[in-house]
Protein backbone atom coordinates (compact mmCIF):
# COMPACT_ATOMS: atom_id res chain seq x y z
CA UNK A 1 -70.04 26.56 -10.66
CA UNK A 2 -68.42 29.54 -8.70
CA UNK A 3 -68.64 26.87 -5.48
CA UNK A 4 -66.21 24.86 -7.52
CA UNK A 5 -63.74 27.14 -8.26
CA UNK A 6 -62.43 27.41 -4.83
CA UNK A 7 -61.84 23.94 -3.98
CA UNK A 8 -60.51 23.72 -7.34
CA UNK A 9 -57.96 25.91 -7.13
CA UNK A 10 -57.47 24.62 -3.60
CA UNK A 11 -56.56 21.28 -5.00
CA UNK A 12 -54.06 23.21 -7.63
CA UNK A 13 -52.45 25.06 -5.04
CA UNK A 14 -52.20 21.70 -2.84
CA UNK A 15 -50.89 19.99 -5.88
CA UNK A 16 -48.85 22.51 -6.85
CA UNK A 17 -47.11 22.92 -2.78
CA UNK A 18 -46.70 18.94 -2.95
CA UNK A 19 -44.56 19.37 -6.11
CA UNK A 20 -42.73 21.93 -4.82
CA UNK A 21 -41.51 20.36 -1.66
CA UNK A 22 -41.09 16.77 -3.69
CA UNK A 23 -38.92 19.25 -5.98
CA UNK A 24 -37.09 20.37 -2.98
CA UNK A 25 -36.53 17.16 -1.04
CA UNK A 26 -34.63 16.19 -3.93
CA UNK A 27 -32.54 18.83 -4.31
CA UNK A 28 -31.92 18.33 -0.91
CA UNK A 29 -31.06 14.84 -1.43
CA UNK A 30 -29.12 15.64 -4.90
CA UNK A 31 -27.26 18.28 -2.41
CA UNK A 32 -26.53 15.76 0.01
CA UNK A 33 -25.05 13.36 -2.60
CA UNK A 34 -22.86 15.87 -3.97
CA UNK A 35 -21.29 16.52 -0.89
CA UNK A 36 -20.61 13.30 -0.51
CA UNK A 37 -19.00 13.12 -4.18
CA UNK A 38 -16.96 16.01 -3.19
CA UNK A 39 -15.39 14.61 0.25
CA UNK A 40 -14.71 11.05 -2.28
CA UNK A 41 -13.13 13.16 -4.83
CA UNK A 42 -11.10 15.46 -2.49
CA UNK A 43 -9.98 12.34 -0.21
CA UNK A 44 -9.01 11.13 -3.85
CA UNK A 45 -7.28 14.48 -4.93
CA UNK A 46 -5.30 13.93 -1.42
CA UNK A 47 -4.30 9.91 -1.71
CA UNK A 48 -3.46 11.00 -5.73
CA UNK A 49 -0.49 13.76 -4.15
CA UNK A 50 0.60 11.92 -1.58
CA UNK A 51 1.50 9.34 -4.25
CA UNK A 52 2.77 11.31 -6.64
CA UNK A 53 5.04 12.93 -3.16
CA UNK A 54 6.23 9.37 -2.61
CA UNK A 55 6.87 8.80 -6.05
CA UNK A 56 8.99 12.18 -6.31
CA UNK A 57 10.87 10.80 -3.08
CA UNK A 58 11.74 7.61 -4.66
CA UNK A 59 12.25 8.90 -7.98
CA UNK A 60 15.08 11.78 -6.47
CA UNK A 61 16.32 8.18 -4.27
CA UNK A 62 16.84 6.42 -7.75
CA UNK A 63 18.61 9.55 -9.26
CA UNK A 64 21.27 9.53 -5.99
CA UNK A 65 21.90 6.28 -6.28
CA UNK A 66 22.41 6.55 -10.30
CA UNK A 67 24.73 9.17 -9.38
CA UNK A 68 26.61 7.37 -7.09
CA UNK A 69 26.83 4.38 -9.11
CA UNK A 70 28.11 6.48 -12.03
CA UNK A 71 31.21 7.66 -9.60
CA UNK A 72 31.91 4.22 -8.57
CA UNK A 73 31.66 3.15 -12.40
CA UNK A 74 34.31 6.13 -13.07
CA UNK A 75 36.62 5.07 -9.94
CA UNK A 76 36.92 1.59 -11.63
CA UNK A 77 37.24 2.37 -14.59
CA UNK A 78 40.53 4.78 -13.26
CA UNK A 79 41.06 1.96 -11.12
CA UNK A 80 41.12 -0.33 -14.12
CA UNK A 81 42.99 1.74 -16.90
CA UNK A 82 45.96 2.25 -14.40
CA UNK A 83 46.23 -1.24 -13.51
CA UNK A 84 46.74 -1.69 -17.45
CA UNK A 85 49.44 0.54 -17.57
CA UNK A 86 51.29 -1.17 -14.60
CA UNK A 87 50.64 -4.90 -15.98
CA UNK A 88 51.71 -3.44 -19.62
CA UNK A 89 55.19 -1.72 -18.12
CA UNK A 90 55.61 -4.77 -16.23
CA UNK A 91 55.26 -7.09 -19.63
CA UNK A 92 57.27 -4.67 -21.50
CA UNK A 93 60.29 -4.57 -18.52
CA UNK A 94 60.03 -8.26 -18.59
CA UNK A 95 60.48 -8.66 -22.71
């Protein structure tokens, strides 16, 4: 019986070394996946604020030209009420 013991715990240490590196392979491998997750998600987080720059760029574009259409809107309107006056002294001069 003692003859057995040996080889049996042989076998459990051998079975229990196998596990261990099988264990550790694949937290190697679960490693190596996530740092392949993290360069996807960072080249993500990058593509997301370069959007979100380009949509800042066009939005501020938008808001100029909203401003400047506002002015010209303004100018005509000036533009618009004066020529009223003149064509309503010119009616009234006329009557």
């Amino acid at each position: 019986m003692e003859i057995d013991k040996p080889h049996n715990n042989t076998i459990s240490l051998r079975f229990q070394r196998d596990r261990l590196n099988r264990l550790y392979n694949e937290i190697e491998e679960l490693n190596k996946k996530n740092r392949e997750n993290v360069k996807t998600i960072k080249k993500l987080k990058d593509d997301l604020h370069c959007q979100v720059e380009k949509l800042h760029e066009e939005k501020n574009k938008i808001k100029m030209e909203n401003e400047e259409l506002k002015k010209q809107l303004e100018i005509q309107k000036e533009k618009n009420l004066i020529y009223n006056k003149i064509v309503n002294l010119l009616l009234t001069k006329t009557n």
